[in-house]
PDB file of N, CA and C in Angstrom:
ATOM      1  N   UNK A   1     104.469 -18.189 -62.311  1.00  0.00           N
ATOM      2  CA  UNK A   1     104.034 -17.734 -63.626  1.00  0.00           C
ATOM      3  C   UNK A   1     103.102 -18.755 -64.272  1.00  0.00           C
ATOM      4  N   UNK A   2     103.239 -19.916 -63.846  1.00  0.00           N
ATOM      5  CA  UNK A   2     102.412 -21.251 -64.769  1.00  0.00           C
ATOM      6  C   UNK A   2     101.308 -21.432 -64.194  1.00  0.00           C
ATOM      7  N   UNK A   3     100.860 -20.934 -62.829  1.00  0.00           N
ATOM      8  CA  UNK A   3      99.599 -20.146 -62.210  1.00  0.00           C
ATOM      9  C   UNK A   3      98.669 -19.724 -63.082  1.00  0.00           C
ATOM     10  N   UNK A   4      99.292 -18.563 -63.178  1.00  0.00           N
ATOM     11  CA  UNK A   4      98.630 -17.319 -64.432  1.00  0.00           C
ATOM     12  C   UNK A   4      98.054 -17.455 -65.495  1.00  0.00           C
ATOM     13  N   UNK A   5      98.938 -18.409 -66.196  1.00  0.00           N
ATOM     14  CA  UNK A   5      99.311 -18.756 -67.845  1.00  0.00           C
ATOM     15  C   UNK A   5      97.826 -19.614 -67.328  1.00  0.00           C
ATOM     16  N   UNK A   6      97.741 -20.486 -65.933  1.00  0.00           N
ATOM     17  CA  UNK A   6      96.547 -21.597 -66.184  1.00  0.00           C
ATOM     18  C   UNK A   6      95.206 -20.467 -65.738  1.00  0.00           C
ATOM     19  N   UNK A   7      95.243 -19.669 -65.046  1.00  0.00           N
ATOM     20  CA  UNK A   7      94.334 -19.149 -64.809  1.00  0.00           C
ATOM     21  C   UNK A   7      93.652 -18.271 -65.769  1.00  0.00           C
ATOM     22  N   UNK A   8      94.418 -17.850 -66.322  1.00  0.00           N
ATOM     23  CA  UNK A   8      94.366 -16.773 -67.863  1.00  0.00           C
ATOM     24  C   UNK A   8      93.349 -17.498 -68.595  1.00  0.00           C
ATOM     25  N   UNK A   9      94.108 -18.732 -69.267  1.00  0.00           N
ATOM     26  CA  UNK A   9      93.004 -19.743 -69.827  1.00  0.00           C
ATOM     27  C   UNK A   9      91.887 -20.438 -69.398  1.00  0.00           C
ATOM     28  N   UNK A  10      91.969 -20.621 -68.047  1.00  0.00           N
ATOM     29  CA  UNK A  10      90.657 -20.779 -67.340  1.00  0.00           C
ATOM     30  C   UNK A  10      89.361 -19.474 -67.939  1.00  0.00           C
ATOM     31  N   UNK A  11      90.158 -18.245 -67.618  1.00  0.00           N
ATOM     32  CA  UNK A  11      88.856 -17.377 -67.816  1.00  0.00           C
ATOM     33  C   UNK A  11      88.683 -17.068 -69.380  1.00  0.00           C
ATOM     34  N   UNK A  12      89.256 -17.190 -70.030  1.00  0.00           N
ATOM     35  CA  UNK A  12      89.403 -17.444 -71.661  1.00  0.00           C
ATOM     36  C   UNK A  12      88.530 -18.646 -71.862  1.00  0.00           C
ATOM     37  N   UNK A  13      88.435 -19.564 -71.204  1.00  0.00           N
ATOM     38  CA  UNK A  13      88.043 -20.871 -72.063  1.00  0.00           C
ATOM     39  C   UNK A  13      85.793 -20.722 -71.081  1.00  0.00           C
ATOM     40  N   UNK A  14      86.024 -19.985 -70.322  1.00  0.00           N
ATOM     41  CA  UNK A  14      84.920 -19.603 -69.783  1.00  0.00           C
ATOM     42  C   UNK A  14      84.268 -18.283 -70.508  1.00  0.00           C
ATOM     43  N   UNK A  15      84.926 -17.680 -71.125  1.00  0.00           N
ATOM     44  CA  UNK A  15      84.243 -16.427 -71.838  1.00  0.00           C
ATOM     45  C   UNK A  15      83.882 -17.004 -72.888  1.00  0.00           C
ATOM     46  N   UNK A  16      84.560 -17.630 -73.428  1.00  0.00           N
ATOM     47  CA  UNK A  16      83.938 -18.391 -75.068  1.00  0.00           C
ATOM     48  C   UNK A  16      83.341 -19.311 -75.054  1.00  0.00           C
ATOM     49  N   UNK A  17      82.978 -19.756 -73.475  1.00  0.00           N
ATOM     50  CA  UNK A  17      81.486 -21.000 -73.802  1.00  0.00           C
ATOM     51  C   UNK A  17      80.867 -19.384 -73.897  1.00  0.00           C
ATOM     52  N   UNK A  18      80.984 -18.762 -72.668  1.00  0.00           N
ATOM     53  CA  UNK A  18      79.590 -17.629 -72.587  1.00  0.00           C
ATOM     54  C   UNK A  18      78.933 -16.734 -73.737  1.00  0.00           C
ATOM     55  N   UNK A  19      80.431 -16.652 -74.651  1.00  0.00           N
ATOM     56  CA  UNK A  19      79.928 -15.931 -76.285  1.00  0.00           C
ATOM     57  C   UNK A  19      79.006 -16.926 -76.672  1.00  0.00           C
ATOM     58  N   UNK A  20      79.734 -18.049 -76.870  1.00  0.00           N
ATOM     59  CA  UNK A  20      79.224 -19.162 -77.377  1.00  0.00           C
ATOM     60  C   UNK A  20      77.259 -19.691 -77.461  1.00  0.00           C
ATOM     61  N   UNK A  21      77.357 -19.098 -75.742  1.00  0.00           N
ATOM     62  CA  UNK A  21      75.968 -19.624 -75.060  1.00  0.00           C
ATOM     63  C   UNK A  21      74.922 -18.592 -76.204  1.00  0.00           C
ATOM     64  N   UNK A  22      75.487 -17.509 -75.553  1.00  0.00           N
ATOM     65  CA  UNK A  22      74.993 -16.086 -75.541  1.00  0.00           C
ATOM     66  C   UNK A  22      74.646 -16.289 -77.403  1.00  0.00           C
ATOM     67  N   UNK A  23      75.849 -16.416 -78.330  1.00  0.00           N
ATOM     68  CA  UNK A  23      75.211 -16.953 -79.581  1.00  0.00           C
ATOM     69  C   UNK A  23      73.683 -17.547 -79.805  1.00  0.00           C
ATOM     70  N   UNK A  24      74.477 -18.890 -79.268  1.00  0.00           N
ATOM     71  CA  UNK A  24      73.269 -20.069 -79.504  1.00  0.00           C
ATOM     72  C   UNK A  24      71.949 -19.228 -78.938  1.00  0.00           C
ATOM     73  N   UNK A  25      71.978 -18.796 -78.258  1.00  0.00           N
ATOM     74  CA  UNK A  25      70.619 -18.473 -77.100  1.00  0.00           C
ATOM     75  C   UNK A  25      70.130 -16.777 -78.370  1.00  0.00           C
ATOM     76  N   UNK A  26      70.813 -16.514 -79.368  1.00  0.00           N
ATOM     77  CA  UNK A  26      70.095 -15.453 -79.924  1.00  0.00           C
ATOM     78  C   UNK A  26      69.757 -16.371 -81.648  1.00  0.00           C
ATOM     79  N   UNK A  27      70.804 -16.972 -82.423  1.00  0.00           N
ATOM     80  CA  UNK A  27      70.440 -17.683 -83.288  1.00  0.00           C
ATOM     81  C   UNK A  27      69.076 -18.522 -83.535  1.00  0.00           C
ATOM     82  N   UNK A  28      69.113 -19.873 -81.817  1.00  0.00           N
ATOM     83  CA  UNK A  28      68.157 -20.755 -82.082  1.00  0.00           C
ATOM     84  C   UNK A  28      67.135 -20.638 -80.752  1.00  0.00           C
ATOM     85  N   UNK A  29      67.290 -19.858 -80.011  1.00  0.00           N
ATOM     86  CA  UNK A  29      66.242 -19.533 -79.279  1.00  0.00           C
ATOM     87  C   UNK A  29      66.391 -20.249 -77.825  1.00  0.00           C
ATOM     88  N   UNK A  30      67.412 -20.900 -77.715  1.00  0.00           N
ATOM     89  CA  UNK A  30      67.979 -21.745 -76.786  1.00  0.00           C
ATOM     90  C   UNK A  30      68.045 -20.574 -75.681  1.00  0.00           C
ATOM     91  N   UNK A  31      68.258 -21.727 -74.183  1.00  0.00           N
ATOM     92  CA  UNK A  31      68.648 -20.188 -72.723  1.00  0.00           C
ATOM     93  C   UNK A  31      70.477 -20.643 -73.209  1.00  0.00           C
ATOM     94  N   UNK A  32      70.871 -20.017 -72.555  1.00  0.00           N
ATOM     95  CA  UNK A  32      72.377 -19.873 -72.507  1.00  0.00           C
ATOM     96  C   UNK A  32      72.071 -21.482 -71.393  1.00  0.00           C
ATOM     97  N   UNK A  33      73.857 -21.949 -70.801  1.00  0.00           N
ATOM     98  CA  UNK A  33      73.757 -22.718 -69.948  1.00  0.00           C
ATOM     99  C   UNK A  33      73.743 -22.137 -68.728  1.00  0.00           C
ATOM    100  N   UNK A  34      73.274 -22.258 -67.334  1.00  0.00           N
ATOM    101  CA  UNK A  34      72.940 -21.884 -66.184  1.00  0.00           C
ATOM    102  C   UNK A  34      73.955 -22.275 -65.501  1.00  0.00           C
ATOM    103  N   UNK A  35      74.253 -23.333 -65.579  1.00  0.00           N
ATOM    104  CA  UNK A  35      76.051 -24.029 -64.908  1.00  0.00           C
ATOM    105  C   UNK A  35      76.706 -22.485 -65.022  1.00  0.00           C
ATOM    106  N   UNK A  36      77.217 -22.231 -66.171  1.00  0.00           N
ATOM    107  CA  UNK A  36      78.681 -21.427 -67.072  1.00  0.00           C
ATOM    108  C   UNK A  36      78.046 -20.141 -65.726  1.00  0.00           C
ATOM    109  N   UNK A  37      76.941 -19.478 -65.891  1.00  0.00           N
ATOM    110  CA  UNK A  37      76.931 -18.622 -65.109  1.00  0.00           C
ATOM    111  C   UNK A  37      76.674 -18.313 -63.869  1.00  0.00           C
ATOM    112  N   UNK A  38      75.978 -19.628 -63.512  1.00  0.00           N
ATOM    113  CA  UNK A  38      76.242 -20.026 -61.617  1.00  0.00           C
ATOM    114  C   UNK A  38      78.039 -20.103 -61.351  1.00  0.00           C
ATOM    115  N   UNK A  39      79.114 -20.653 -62.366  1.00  0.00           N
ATOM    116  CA  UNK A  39      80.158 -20.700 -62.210  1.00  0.00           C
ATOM    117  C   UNK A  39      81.035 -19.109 -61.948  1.00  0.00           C
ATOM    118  N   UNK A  40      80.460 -18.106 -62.960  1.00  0.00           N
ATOM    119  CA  UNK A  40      81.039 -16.611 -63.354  1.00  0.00           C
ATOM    120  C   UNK A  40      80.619 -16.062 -62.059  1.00  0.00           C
ATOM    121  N   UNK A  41      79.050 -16.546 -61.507  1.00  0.00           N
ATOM    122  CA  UNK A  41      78.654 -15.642 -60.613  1.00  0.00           C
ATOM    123  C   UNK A  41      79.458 -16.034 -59.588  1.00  0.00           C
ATOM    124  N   UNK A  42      79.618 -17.669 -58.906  1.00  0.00           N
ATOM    125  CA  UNK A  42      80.289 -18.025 -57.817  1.00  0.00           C
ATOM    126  C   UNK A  42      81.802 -17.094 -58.020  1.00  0.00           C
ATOM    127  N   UNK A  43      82.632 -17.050 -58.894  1.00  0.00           N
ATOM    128  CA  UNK A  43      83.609 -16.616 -58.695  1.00  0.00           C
ATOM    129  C   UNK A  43      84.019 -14.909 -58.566  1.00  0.00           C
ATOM    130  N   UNK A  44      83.005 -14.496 -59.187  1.00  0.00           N
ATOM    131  CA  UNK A  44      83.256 -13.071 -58.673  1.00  0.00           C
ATOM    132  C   UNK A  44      82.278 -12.903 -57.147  1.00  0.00           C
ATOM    133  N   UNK A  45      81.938 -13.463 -56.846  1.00  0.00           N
ATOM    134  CA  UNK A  45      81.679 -13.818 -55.308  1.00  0.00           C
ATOM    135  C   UNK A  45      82.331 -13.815 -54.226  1.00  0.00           C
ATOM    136  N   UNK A  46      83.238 -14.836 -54.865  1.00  0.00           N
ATOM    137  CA  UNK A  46      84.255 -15.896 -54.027  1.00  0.00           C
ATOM    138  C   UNK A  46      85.678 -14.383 -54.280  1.00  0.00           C
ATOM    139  N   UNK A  47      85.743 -14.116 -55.145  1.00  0.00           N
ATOM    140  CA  UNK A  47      86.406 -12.796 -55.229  1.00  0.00           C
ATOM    141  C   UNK A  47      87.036 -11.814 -54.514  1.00  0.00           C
ATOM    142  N   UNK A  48      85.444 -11.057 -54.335  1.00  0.00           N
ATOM    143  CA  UNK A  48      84.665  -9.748 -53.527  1.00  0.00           C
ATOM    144  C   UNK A  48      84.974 -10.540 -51.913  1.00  0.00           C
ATOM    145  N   UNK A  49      84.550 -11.360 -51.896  1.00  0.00           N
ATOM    146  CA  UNK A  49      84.580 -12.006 -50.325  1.00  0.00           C
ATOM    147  C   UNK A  49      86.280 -11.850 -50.014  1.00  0.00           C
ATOM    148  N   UNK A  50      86.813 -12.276 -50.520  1.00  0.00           N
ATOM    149  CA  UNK A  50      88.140 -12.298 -50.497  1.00  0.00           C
ATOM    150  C   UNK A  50      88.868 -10.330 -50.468  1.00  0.00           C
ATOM    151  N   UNK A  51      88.422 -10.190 -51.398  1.00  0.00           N
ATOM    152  CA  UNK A  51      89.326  -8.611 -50.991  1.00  0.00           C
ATOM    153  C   UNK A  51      88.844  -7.970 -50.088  1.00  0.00           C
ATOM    154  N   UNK A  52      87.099  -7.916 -49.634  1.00  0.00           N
ATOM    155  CA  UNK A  52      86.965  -7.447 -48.493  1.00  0.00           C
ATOM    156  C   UNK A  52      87.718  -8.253 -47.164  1.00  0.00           C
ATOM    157  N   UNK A  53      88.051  -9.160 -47.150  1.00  0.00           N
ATOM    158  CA  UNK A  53      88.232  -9.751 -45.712  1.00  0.00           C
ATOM    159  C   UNK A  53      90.073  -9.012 -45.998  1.00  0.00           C
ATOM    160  N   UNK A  54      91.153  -9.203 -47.417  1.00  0.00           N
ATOM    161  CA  UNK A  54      92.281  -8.341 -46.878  1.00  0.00           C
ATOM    162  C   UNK A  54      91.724  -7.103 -46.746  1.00  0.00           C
ATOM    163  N   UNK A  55      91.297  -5.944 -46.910  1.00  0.00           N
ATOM    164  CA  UNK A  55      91.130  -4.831 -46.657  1.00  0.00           C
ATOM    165  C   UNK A  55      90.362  -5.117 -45.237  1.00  0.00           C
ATOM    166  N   UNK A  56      89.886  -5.414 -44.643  1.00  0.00           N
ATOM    167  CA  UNK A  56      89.458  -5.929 -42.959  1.00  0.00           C
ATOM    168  C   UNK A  56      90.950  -5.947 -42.144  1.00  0.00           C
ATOM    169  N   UNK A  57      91.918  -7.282 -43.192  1.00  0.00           N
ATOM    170  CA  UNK A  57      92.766  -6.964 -42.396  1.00  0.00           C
ATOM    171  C   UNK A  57      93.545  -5.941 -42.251  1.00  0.00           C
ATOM    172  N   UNK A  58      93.924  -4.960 -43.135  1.00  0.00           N
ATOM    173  CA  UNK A  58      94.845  -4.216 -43.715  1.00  0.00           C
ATOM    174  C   UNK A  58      94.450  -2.937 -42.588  1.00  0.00           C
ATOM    175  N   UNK A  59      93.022  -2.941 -42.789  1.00  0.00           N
ATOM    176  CA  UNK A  59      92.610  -2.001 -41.886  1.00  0.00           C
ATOM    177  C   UNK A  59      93.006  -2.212 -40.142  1.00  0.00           C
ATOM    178  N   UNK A  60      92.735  -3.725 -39.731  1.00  0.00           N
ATOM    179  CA  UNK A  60      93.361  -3.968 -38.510  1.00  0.00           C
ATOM    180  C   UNK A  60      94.597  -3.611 -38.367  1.00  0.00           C
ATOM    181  N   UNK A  61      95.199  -3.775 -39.237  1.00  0.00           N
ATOM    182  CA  UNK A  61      96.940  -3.786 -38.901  1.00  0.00           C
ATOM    183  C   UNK A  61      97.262  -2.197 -38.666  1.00  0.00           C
ATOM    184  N   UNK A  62      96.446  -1.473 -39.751  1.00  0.00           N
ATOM    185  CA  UNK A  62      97.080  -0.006 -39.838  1.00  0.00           C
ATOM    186  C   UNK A  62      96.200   0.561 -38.067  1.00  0.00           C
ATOM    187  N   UNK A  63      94.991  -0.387 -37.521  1.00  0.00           N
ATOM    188  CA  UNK A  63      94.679   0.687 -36.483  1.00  0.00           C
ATOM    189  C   UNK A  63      95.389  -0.082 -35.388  1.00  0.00           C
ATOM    190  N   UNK A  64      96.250  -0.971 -35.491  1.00  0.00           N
ATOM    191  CA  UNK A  64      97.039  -1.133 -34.165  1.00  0.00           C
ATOM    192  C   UNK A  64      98.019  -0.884 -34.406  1.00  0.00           C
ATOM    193  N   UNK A  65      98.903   0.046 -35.218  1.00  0.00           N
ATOM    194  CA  UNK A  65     100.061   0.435 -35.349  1.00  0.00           C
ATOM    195  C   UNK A  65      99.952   2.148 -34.849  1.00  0.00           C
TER     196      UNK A  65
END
């Protein structure tokens, strides 16, 4: 559960730089930061890579049964 609770806030404390950016970048004309969203992009990446490879396996298992 103390997983969760840290991961929860991980993506909480990453959405509110991105409001944050996304603010600044309409107020003062600033870009947002490029880090925050090389970070959002790597992880829904790192994600997608991941559920396709269980559904790869899931699929192996169900065609050798």
């Amino acid at each position: 559960m103390k997983k969760w609770r840290l991961l929860n806030k991980l993506f909480l404390d990453l959405f509110e730089k991105s409001r944050r950016s996304r603010l600044d970048f309409f107020v003062s004309g600033k870009s947002p930061a490029p880090s925050l969203f090389f970070c959002l992009n790597w992880l829904i990446a790192r994600s997608q890579f991941y559920f396709q490879q269980i559904e790869k396996e899931i699929f192996l298992r169900m065609s050798l049964d």
